[in-house]
Protein backbone atom coordinates (compact mmCIF):
# COMPACT_ATOMS: atom_id res chain seq x y z
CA UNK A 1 0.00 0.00 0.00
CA UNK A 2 2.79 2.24 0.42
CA UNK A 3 3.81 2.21 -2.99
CA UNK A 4 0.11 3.18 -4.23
CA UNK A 5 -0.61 6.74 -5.28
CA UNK A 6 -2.95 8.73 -3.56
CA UNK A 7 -6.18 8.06 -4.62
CA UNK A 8 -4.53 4.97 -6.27
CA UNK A 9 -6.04 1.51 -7.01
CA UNK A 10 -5.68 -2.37 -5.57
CA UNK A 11 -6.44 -5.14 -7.34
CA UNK A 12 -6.83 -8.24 -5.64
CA UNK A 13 -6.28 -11.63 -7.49
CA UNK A 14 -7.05 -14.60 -4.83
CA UNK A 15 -5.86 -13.85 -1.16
CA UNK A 16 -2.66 -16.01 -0.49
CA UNK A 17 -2.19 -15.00 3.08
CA UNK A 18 -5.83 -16.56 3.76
CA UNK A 19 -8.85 -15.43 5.34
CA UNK A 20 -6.56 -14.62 8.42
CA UNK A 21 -4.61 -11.83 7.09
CA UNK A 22 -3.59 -8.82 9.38
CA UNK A 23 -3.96 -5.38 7.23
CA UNK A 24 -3.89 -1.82 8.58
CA UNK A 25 -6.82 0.35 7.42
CA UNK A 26 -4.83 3.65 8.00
CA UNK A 27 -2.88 3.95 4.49
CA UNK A 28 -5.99 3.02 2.85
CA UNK A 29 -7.58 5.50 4.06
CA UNK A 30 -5.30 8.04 4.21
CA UNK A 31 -4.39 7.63 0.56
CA UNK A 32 -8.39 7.40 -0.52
CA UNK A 33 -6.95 3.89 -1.92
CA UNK A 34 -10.04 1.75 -3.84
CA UNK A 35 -9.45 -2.28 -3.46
CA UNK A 36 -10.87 -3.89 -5.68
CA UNK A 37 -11.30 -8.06 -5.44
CA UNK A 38 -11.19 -10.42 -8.92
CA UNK A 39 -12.40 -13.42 -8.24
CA UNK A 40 -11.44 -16.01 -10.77
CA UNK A 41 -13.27 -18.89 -10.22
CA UNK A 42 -11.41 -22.63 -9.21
CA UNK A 43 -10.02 -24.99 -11.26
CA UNK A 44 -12.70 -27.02 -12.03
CA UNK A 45 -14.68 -24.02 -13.13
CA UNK A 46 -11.68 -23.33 -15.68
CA UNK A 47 -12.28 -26.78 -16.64
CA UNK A 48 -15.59 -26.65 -17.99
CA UNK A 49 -15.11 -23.14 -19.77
CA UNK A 50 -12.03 -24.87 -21.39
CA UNK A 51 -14.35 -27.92 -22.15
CA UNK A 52 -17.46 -25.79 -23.84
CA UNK A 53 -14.91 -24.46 -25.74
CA UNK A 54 -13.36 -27.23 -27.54
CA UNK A 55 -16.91 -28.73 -27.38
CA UNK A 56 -18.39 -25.97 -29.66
CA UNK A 57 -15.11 -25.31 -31.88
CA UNK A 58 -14.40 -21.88 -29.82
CA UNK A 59 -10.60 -20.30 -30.41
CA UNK A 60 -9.06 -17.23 -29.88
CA UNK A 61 -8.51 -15.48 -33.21
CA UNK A 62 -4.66 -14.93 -33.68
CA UNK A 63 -3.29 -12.27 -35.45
CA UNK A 64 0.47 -13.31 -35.74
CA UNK A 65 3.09 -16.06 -34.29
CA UNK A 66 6.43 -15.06 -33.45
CA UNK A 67 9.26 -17.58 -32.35
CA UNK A 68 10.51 -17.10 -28.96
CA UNK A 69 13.85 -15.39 -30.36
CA UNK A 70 11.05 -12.83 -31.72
CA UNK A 71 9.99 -12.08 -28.08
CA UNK A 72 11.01 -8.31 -28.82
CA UNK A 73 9.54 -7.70 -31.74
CA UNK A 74 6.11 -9.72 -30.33
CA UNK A 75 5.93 -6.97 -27.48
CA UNK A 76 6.74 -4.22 -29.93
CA UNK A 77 4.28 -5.34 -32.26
CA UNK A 78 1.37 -5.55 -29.23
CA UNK A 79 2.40 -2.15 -28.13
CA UNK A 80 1.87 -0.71 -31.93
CA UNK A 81 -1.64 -1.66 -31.54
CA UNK A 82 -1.33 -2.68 -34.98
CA UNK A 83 -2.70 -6.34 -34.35
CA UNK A 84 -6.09 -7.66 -34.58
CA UNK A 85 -6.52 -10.95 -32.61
CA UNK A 86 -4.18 -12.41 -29.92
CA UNK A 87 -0.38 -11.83 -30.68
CA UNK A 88 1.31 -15.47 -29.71
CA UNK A 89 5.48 -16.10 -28.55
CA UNK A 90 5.62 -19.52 -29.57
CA UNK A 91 8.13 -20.97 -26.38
CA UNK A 92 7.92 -24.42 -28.12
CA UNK A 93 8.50 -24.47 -31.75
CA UNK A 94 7.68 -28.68 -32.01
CA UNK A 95 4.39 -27.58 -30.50
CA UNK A 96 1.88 -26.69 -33.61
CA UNK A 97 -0.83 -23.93 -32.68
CA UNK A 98 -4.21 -23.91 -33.61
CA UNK A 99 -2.94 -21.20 -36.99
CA UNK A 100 -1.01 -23.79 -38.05
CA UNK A 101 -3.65 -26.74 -38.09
C-alpha cells in the first residue's frame, strides 16, 4: 500500500495469506486507496469453460506467431496496436498452434 498513489487503485487476485490476514486500514484511508477483489473462479470451473470451448469449436482469433527469439519484436508489435486478434510467442517451436492446423 505504500507504494500506491494517492487516490490509487488495488487489485486483488485470490488472497494467499488466507482469510486470516492482518492489514492496517490507516494507508488506505489516508491515501483514498479503492481495493478492488477479482475473483477467478477454481479450477474445475476453468475446466468446464475450457471444455465448452473445444466442445463448440471456440478459439481465440490470432493475429500473428512469433518464435521465442522474436519475443522483442512480439511486445513491440502488441504495443503498436497494430494487431487484430491475440499476438502469440511460440516458447515451443515442435508444439503446432491452432494457426497452423
Amino acid at each position: 500500500m505504500n507504494a500506491v498513489k494517492v487516490a490509487g487503485a488495488i487489485s486483488l487476485i485470490g488472497v494467499l495469506s488466507g482469510l486470516d490476514a492482518k492489514i492496517n486500514p490507516l494507508p488506505i484511508v489516508g491515501k483514498s486507496l479503492r481495493i478492488n477483489g477479482i475473483y477467478v473462479g477454481s479450477r474445475a470451473m476453468q475446466q468446464r469453460f475450457h471444455d465448452e470451448l473445444m466442445e463448440h469449436n471456440i478459439y481465440p482469433i490470432i493475429d500473428t506467431v512469433f518464435k521465442f527469439e522474436q519475443a522483442n519484436e512480439a511486445y513491440a508489435y502488441q504495443l503498436s496496436a497494430q494487431h487484430l486478434g491475440k499476438v502469440v510467442v511460440n516458447i515451443d517451436s515442435q508444439t503446432p498452434l491452432k494457426s497452423d492446423i
